[in-house]
PDB file of N, CA and C in Angstrom:
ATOM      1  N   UNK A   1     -34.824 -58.127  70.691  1.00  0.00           N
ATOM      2  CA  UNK A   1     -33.802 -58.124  69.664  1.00  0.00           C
ATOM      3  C   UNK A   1     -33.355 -59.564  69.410  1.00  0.00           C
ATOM      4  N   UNK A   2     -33.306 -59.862  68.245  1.00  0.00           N
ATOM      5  CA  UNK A   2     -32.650 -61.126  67.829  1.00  0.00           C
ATOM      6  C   UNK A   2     -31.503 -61.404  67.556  1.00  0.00           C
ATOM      7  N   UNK A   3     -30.711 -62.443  68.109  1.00  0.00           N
ATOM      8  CA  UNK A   3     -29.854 -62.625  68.226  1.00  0.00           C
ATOM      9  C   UNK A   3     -29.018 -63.844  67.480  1.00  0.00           C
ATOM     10  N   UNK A   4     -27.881 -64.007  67.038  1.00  0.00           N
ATOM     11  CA  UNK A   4     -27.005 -65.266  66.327  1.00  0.00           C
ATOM     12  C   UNK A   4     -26.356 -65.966  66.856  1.00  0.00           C
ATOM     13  N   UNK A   5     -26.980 -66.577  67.860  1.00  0.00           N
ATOM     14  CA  UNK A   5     -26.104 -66.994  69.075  1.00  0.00           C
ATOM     15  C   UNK A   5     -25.540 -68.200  68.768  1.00  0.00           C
ATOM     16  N   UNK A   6     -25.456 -69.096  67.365  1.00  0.00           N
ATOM     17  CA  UNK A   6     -24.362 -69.540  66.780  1.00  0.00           C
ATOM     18  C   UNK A   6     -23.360 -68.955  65.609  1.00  0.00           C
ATOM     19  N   UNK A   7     -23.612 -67.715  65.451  1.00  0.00           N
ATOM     20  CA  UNK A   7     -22.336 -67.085  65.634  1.00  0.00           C
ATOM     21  C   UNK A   7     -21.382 -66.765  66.664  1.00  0.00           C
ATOM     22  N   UNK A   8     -21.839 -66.176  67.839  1.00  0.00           N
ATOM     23  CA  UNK A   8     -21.559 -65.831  69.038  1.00  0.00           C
ATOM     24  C   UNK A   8     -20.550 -67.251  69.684  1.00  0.00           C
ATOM     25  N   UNK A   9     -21.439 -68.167  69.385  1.00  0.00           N
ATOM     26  CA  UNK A   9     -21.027 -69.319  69.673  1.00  0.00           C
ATOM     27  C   UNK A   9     -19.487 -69.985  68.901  1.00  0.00           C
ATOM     28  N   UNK A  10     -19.481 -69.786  68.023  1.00  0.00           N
ATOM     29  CA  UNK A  10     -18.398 -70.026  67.227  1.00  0.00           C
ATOM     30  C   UNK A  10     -17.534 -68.978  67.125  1.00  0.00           C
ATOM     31  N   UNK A  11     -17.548 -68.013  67.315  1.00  0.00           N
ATOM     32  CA  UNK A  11     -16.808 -67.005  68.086  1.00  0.00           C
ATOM     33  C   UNK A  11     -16.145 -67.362  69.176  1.00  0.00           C
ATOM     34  N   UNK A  12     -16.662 -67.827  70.035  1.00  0.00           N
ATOM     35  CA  UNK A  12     -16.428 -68.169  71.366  1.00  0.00           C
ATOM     36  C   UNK A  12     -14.917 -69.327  70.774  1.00  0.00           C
ATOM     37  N   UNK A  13     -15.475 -70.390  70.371  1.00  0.00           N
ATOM     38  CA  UNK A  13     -14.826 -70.928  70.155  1.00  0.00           C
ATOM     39  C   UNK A  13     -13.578 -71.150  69.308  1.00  0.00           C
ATOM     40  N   UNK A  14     -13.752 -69.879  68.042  1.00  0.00           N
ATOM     41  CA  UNK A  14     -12.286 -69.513  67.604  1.00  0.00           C
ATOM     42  C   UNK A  14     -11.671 -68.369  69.139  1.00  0.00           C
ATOM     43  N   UNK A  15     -12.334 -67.714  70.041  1.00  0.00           N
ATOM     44  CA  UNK A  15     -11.491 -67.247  70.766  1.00  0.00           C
ATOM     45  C   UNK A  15     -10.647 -67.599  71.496  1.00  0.00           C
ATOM     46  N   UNK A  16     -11.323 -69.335  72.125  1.00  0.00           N
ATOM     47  CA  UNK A  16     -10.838 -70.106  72.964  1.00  0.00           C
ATOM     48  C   UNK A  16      -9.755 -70.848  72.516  1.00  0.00           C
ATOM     49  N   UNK A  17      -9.800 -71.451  70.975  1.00  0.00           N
ATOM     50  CA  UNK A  17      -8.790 -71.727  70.273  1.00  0.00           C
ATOM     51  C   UNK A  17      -7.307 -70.902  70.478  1.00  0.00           C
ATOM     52  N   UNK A  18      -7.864 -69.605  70.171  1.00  0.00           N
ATOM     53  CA  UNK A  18      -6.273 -68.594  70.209  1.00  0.00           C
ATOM     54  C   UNK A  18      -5.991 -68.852  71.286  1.00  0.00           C
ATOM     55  N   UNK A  19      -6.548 -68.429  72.148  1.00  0.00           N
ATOM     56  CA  UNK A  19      -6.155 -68.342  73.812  1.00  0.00           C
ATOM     57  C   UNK A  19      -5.438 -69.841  74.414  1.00  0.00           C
ATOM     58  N   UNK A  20      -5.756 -70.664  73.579  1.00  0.00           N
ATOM     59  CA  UNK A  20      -4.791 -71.894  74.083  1.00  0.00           C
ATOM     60  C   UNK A  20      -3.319 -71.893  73.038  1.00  0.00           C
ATOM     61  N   UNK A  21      -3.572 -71.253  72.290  1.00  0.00           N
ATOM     62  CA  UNK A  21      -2.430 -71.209  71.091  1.00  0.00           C
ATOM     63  C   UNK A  21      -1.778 -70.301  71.337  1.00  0.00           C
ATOM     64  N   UNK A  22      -2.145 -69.450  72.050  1.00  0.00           N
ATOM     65  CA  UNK A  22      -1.338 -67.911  72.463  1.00  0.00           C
ATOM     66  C   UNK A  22      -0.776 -68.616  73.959  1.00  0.00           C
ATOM     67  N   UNK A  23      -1.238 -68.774  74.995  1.00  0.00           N
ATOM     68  CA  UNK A  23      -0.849 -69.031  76.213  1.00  0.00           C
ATOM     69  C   UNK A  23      -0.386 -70.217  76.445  1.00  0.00           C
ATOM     70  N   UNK A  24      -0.838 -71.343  76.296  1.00  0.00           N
ATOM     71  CA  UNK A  24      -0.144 -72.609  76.295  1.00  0.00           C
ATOM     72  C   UNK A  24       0.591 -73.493  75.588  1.00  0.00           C
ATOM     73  N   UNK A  25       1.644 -72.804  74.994  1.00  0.00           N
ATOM     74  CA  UNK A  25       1.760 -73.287  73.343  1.00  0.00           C
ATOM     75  C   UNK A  25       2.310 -74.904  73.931  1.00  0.00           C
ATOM     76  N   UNK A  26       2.786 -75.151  74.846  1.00  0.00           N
ATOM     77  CA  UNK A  26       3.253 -76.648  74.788  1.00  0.00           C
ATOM     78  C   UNK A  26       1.883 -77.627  75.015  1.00  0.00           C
ATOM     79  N   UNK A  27       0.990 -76.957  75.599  1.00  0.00           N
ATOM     80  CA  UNK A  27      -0.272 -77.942  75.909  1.00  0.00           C
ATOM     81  C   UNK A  27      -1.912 -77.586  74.834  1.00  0.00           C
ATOM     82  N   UNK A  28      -1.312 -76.678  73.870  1.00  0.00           N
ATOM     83  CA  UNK A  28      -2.011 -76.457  72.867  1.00  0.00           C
ATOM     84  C   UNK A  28      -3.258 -77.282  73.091  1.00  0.00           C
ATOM     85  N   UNK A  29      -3.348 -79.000  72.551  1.00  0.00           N
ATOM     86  CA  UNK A  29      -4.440 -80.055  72.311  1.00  0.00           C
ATOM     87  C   UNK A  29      -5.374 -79.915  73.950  1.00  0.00           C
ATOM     88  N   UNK A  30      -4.878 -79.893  74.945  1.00  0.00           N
ATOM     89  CA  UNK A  30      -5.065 -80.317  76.335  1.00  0.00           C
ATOM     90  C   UNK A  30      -6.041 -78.795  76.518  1.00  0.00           C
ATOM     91  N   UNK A  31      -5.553 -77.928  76.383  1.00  0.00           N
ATOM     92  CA  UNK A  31      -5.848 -76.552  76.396  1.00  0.00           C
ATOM     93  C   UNK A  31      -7.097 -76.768  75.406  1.00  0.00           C
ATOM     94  N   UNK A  32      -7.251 -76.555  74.497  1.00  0.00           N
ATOM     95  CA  UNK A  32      -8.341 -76.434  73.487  1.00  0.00           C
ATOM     96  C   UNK A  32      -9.472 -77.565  73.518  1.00  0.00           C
ATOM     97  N   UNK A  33      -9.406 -78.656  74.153  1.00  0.00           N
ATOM     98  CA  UNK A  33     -10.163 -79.559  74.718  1.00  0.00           C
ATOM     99  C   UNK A  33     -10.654 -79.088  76.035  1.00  0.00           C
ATOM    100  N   UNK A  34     -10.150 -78.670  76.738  1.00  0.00           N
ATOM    101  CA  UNK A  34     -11.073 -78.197  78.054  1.00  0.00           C
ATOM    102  C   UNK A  34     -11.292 -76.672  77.754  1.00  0.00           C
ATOM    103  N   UNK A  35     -10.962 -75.890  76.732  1.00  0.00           N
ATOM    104  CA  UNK A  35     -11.604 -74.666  76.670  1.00  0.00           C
ATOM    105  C   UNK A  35     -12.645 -75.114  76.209  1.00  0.00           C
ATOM    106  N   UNK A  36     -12.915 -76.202  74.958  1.00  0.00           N
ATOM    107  CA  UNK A  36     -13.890 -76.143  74.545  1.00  0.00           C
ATOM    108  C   UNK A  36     -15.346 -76.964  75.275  1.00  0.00           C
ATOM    109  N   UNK A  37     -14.622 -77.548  75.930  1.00  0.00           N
ATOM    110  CA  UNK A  37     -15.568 -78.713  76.854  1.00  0.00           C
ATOM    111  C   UNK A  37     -16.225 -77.629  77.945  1.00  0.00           C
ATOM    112  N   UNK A  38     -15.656 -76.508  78.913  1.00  0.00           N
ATOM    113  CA  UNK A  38     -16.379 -75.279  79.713  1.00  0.00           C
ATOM    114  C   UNK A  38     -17.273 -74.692  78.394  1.00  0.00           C
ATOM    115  N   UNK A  39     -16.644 -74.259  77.490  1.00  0.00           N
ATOM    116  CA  UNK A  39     -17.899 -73.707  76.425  1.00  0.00           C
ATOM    117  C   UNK A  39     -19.385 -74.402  76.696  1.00  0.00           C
ATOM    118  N   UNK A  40     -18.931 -75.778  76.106  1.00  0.00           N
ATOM    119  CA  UNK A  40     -20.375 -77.208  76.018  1.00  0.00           C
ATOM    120  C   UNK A  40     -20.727 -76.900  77.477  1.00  0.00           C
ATOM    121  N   UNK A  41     -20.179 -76.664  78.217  1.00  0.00           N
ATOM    122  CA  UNK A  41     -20.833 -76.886  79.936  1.00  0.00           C
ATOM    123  C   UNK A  41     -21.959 -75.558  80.120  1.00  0.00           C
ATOM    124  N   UNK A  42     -21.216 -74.924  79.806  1.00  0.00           N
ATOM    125  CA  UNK A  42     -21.840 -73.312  79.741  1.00  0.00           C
ATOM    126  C   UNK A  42     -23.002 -72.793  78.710  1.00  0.00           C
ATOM    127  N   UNK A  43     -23.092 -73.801  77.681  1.00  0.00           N
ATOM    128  CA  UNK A  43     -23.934 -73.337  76.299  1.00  0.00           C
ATOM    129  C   UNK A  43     -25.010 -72.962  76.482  1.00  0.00           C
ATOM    130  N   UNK A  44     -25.996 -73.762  77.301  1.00  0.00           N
ATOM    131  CA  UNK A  44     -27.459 -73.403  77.760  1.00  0.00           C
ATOM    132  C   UNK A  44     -27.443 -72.226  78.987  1.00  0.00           C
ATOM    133  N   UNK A  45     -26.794 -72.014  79.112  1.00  0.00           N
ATOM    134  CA  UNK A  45     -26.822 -71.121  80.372  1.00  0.00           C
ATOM    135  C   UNK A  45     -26.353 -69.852  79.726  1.00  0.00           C
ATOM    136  N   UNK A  46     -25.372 -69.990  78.711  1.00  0.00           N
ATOM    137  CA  UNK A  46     -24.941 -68.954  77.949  1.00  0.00           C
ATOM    138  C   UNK A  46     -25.790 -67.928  77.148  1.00  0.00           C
ATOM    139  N   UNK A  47     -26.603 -69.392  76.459  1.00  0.00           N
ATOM    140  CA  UNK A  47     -27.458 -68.164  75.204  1.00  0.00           C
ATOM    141  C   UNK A  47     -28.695 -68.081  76.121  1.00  0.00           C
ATOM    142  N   UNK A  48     -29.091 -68.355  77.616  1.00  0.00           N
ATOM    143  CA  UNK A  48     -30.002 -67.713  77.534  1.00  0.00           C
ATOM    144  C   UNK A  48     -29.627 -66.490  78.341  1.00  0.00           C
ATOM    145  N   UNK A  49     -28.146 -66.238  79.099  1.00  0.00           N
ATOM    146  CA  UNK A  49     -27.715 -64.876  79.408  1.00  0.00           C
ATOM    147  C   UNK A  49     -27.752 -64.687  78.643  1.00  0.00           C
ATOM    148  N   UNK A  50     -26.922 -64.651  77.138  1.00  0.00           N
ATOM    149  CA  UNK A  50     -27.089 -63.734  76.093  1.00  0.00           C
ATOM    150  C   UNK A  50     -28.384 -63.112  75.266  1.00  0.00           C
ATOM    151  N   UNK A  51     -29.340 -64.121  75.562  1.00  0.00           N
ATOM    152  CA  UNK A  51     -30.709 -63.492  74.825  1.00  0.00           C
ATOM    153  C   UNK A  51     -31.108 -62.278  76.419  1.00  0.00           C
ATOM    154  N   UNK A  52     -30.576 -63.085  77.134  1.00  0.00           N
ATOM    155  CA  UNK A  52     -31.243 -61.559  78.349  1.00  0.00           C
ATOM    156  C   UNK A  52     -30.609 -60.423  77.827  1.00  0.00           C
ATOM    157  N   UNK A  53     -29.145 -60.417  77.670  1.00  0.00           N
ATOM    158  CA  UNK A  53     -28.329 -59.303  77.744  1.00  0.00           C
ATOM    159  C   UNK A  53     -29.347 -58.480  76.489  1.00  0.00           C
ATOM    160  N   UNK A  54     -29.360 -59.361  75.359  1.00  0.00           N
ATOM    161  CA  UNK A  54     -29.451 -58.576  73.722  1.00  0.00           C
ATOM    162  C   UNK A  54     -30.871 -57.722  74.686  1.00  0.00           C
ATOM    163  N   UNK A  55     -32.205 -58.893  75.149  1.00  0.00           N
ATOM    164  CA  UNK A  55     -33.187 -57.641  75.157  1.00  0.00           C
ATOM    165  C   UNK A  55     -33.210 -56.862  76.523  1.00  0.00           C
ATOM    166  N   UNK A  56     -32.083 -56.663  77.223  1.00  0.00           N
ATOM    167  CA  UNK A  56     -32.005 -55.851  77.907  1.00  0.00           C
ATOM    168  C   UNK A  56     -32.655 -55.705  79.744  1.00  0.00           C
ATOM    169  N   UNK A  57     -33.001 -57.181  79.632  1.00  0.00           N
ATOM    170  CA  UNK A  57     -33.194 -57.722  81.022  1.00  0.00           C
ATOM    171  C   UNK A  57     -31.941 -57.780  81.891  1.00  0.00           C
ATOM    172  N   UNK A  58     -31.001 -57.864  81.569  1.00  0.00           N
ATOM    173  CA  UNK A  58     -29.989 -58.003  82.552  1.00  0.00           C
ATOM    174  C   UNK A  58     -28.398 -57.092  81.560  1.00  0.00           C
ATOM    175  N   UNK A  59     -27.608 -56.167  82.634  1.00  0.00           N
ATOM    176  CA  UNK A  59     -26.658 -55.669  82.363  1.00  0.00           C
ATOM    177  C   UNK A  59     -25.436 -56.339  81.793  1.00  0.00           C
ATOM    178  N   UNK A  60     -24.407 -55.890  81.369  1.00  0.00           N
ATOM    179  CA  UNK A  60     -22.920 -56.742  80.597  1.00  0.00           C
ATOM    180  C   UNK A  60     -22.420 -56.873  82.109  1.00  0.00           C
ATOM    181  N   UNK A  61     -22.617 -56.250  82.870  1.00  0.00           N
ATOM    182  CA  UNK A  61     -22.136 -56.767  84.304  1.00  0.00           C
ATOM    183  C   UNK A  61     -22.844 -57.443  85.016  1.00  0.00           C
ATOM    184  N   UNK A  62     -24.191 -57.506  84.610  1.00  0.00           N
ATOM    185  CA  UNK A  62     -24.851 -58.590  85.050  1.00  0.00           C
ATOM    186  C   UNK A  62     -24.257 -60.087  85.141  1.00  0.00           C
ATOM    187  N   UNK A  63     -24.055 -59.999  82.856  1.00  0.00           N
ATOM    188  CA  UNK A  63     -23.853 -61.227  82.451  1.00  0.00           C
ATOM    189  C   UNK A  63     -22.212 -61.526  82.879  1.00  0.00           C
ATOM    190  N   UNK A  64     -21.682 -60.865  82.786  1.00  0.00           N
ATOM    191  CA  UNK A  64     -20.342 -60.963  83.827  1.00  0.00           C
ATOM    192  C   UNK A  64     -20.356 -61.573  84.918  1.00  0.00           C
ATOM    193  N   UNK A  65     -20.742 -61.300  85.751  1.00  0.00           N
ATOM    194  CA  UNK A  65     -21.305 -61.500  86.570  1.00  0.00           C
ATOM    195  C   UNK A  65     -21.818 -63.324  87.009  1.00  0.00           C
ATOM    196  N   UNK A  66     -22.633 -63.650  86.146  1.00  0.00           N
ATOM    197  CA  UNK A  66     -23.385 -64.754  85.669  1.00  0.00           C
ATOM    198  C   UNK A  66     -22.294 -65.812  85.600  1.00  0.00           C
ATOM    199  N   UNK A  67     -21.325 -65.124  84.542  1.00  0.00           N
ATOM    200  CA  UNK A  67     -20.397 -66.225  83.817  1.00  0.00           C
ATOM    201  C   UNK A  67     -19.434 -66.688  84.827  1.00  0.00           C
ATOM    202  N   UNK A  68     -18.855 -65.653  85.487  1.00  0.00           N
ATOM    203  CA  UNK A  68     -17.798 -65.798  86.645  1.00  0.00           C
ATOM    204  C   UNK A  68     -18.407 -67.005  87.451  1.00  0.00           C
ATOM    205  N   UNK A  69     -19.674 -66.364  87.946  1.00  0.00           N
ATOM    206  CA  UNK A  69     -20.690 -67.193  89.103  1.00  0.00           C
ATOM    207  C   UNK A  69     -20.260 -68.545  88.728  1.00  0.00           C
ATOM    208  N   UNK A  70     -19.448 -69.121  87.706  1.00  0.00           N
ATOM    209  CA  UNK A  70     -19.821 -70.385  87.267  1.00  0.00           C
ATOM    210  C   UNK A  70     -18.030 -71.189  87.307  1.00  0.00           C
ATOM    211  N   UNK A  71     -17.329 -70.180  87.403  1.00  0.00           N
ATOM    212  CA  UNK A  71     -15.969 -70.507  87.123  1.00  0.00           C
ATOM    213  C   UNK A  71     -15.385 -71.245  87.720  1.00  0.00           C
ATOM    214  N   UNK A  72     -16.030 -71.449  89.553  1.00  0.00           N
ATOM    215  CA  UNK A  72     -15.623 -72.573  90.437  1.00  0.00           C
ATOM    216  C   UNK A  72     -15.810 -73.325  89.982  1.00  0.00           C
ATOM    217  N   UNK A  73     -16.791 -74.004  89.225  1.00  0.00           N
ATOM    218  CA  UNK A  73     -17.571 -75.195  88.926  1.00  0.00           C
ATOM    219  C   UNK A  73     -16.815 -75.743  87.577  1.00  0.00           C
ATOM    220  N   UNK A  74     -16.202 -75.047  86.976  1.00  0.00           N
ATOM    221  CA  UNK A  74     -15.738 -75.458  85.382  1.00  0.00           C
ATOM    222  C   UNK A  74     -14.148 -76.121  85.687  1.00  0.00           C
ATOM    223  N   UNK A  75     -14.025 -77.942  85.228  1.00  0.00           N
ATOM    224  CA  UNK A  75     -13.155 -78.552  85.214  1.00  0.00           C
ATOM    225  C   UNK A  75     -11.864 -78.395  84.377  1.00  0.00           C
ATOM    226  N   UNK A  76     -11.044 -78.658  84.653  1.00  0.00           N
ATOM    227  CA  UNK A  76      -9.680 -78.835  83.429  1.00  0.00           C
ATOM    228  C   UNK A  76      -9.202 -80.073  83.472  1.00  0.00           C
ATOM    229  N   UNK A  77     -10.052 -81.046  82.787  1.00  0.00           N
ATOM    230  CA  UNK A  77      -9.414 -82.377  83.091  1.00  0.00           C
ATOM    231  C   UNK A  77      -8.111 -82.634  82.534  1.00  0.00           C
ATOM    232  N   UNK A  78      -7.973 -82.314  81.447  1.00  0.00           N
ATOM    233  CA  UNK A  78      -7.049 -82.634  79.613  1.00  0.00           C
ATOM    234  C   UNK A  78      -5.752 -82.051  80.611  1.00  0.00           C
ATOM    235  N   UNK A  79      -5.969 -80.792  80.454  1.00  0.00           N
ATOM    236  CA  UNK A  79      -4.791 -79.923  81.150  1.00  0.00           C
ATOM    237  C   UNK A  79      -3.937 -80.171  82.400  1.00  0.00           C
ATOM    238  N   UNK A  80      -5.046 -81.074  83.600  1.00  0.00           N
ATOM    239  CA  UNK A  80      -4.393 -81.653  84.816  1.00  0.00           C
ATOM    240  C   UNK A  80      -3.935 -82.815  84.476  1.00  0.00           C
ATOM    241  N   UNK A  81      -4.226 -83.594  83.144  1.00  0.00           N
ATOM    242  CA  UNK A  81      -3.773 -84.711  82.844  1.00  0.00           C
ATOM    243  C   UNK A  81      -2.323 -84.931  82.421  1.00  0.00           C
ATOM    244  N   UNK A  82      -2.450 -83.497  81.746  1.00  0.00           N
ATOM    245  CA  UNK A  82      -0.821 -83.539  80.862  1.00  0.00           C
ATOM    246  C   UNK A  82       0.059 -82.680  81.766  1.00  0.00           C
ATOM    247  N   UNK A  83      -0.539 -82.131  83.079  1.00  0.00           N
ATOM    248  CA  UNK A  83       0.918 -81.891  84.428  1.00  0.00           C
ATOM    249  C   UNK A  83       1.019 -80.446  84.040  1.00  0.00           C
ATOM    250  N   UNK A  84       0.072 -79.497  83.429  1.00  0.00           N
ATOM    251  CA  UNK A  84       0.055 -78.688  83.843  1.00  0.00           C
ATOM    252  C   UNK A  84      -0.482 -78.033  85.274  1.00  0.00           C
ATOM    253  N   UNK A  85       0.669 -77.386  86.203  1.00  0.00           N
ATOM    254  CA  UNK A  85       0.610 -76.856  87.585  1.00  0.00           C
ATOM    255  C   UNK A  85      -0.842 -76.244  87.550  1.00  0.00           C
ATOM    256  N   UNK A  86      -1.491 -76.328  88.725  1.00  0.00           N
ATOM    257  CA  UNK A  86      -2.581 -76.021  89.134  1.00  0.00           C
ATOM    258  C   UNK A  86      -3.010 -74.432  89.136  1.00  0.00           C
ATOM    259  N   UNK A  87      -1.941 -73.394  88.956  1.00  0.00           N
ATOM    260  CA  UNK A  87      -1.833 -72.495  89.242  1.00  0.00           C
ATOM    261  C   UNK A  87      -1.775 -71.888  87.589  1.00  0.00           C
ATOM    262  N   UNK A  88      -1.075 -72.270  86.877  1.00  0.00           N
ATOM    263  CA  UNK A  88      -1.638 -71.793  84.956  1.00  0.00           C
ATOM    264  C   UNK A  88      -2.941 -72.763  84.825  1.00  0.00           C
ATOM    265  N   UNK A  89      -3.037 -73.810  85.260  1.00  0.00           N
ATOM    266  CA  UNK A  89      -4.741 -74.312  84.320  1.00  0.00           C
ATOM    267  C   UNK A  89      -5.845 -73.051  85.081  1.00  0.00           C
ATOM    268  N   UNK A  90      -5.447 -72.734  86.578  1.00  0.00           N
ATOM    269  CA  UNK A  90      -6.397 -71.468  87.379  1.00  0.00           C
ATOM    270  C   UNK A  90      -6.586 -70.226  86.322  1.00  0.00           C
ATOM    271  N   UNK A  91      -5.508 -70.281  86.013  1.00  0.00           N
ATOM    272  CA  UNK A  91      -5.019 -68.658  85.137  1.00  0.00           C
ATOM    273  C   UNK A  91      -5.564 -69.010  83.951  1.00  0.00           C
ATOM    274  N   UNK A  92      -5.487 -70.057  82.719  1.00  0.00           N
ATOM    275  CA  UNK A  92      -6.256 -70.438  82.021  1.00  0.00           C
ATOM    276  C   UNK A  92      -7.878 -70.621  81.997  1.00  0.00           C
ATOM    277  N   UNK A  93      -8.390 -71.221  83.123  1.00  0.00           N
ATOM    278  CA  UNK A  93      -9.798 -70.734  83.469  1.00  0.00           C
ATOM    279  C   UNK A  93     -10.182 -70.069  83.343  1.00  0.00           C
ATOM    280  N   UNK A  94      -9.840 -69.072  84.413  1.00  0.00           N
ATOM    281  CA  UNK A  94      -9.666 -67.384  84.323  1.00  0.00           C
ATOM    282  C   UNK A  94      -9.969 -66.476  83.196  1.00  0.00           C
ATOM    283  N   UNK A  95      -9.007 -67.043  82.197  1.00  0.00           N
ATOM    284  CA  UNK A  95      -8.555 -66.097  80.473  1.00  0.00           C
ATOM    285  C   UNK A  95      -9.609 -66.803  79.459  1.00  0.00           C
ATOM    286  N   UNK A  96     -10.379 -68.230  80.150  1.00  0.00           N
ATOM    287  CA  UNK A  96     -11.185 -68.572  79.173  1.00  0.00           C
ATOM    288  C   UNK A  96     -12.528 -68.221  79.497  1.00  0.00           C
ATOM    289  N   UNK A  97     -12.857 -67.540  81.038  1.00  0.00           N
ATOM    290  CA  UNK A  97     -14.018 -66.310  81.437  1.00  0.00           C
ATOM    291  C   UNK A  97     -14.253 -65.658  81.100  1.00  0.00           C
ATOM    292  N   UNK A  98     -12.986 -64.822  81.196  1.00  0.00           N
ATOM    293  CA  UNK A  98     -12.441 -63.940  80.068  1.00  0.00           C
ATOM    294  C   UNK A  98     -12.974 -63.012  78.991  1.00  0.00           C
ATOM    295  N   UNK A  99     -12.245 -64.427  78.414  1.00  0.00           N
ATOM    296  CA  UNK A  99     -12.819 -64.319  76.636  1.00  0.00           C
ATOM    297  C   UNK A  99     -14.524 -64.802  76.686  1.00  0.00           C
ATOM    298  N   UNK A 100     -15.006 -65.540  77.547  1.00  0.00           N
ATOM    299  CA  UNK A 100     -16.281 -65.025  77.182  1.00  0.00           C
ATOM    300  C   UNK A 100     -17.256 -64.257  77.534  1.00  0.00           C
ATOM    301  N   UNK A 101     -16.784 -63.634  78.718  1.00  0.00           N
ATOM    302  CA  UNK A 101     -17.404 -62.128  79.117  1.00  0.00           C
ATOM    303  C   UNK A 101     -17.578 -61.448  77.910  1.00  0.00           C
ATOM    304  N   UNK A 102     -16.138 -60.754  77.359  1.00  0.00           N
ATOM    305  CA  UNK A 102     -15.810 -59.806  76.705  1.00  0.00           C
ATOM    306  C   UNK A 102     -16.026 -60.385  75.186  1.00  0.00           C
ATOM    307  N   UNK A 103     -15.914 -61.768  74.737  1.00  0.00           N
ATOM    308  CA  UNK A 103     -16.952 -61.580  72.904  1.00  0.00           C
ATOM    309  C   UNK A 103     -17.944 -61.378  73.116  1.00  0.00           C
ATOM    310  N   UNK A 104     -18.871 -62.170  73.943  1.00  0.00           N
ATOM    311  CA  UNK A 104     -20.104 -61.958  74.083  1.00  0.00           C
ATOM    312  C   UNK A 104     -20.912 -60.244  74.082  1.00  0.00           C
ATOM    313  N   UNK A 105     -20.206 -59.607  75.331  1.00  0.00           N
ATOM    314  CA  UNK A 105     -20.488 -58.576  75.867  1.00  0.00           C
ATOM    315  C   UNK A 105     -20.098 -57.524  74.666  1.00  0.00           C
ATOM    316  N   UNK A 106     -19.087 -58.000  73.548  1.00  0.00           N
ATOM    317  CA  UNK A 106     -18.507 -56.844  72.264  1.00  0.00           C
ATOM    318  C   UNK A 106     -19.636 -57.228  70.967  1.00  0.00           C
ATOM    319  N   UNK A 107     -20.074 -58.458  71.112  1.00  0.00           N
ATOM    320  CA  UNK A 107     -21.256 -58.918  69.756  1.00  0.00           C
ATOM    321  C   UNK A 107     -22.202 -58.501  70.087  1.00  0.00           C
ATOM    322  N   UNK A 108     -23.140 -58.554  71.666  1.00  0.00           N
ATOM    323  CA  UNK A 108     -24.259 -57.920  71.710  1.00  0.00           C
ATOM    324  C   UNK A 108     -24.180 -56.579  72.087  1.00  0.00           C
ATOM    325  N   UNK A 109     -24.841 -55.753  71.301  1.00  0.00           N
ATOM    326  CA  UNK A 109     -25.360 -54.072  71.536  1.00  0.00           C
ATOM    327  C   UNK A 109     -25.895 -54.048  73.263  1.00  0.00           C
TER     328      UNK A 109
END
């Protein structure tokens, strides 16, 4: 199955947008710079979980799975810069996993 994985992709990234506009409204810029910078970290690793998921090599809990696997590893520089506590940029991480478990996992069949 073929897939639009720059749609998917830009998806991602209006999701990550809200999610810093919804949750961090004072660190909005800081927030949306390191959501989007884990996106770029994740991109190649992303669409080729997502081309697994579409043809059916690997489960939405697989790719769950996959994405989490990666969440230790994903920085918040912007966000530790501007003194947000260690404990919302965690929770922000977290909500920006999140959101890409669940677009991903709602765009592909």
């Amino acid at each position: 199955m073929a897939i639009d994985f720059k749609n998917i992709l830009s998806q991602l990234k209006k999701g990550i947008t809200n999610l810093a506009e919804s949750s961090l409204k004072e660190y909005v810029a800081a927030a949306t710079t390191d959501g989007q910078a884990i996106l770029a970290e994740l991109k190649d690793d992303l669409e080729t979980w997502t081309k697994q998921l579409a043809e059916g090599d690997i489960s939405k809990a697989d790719f769950a799975d996959l994405v989490l696997g990666q969440a230790d590893e994903l920085k918040l520089v912007a966000l530790k810069q501007a003194g947000l506590t260690e404990v919302r940029a965690n929770q922000f991480k977290s909500d920006v996993v999140n959101t890409i478990t669940t677009t991903v996992t709602e765009l592909v069949p």
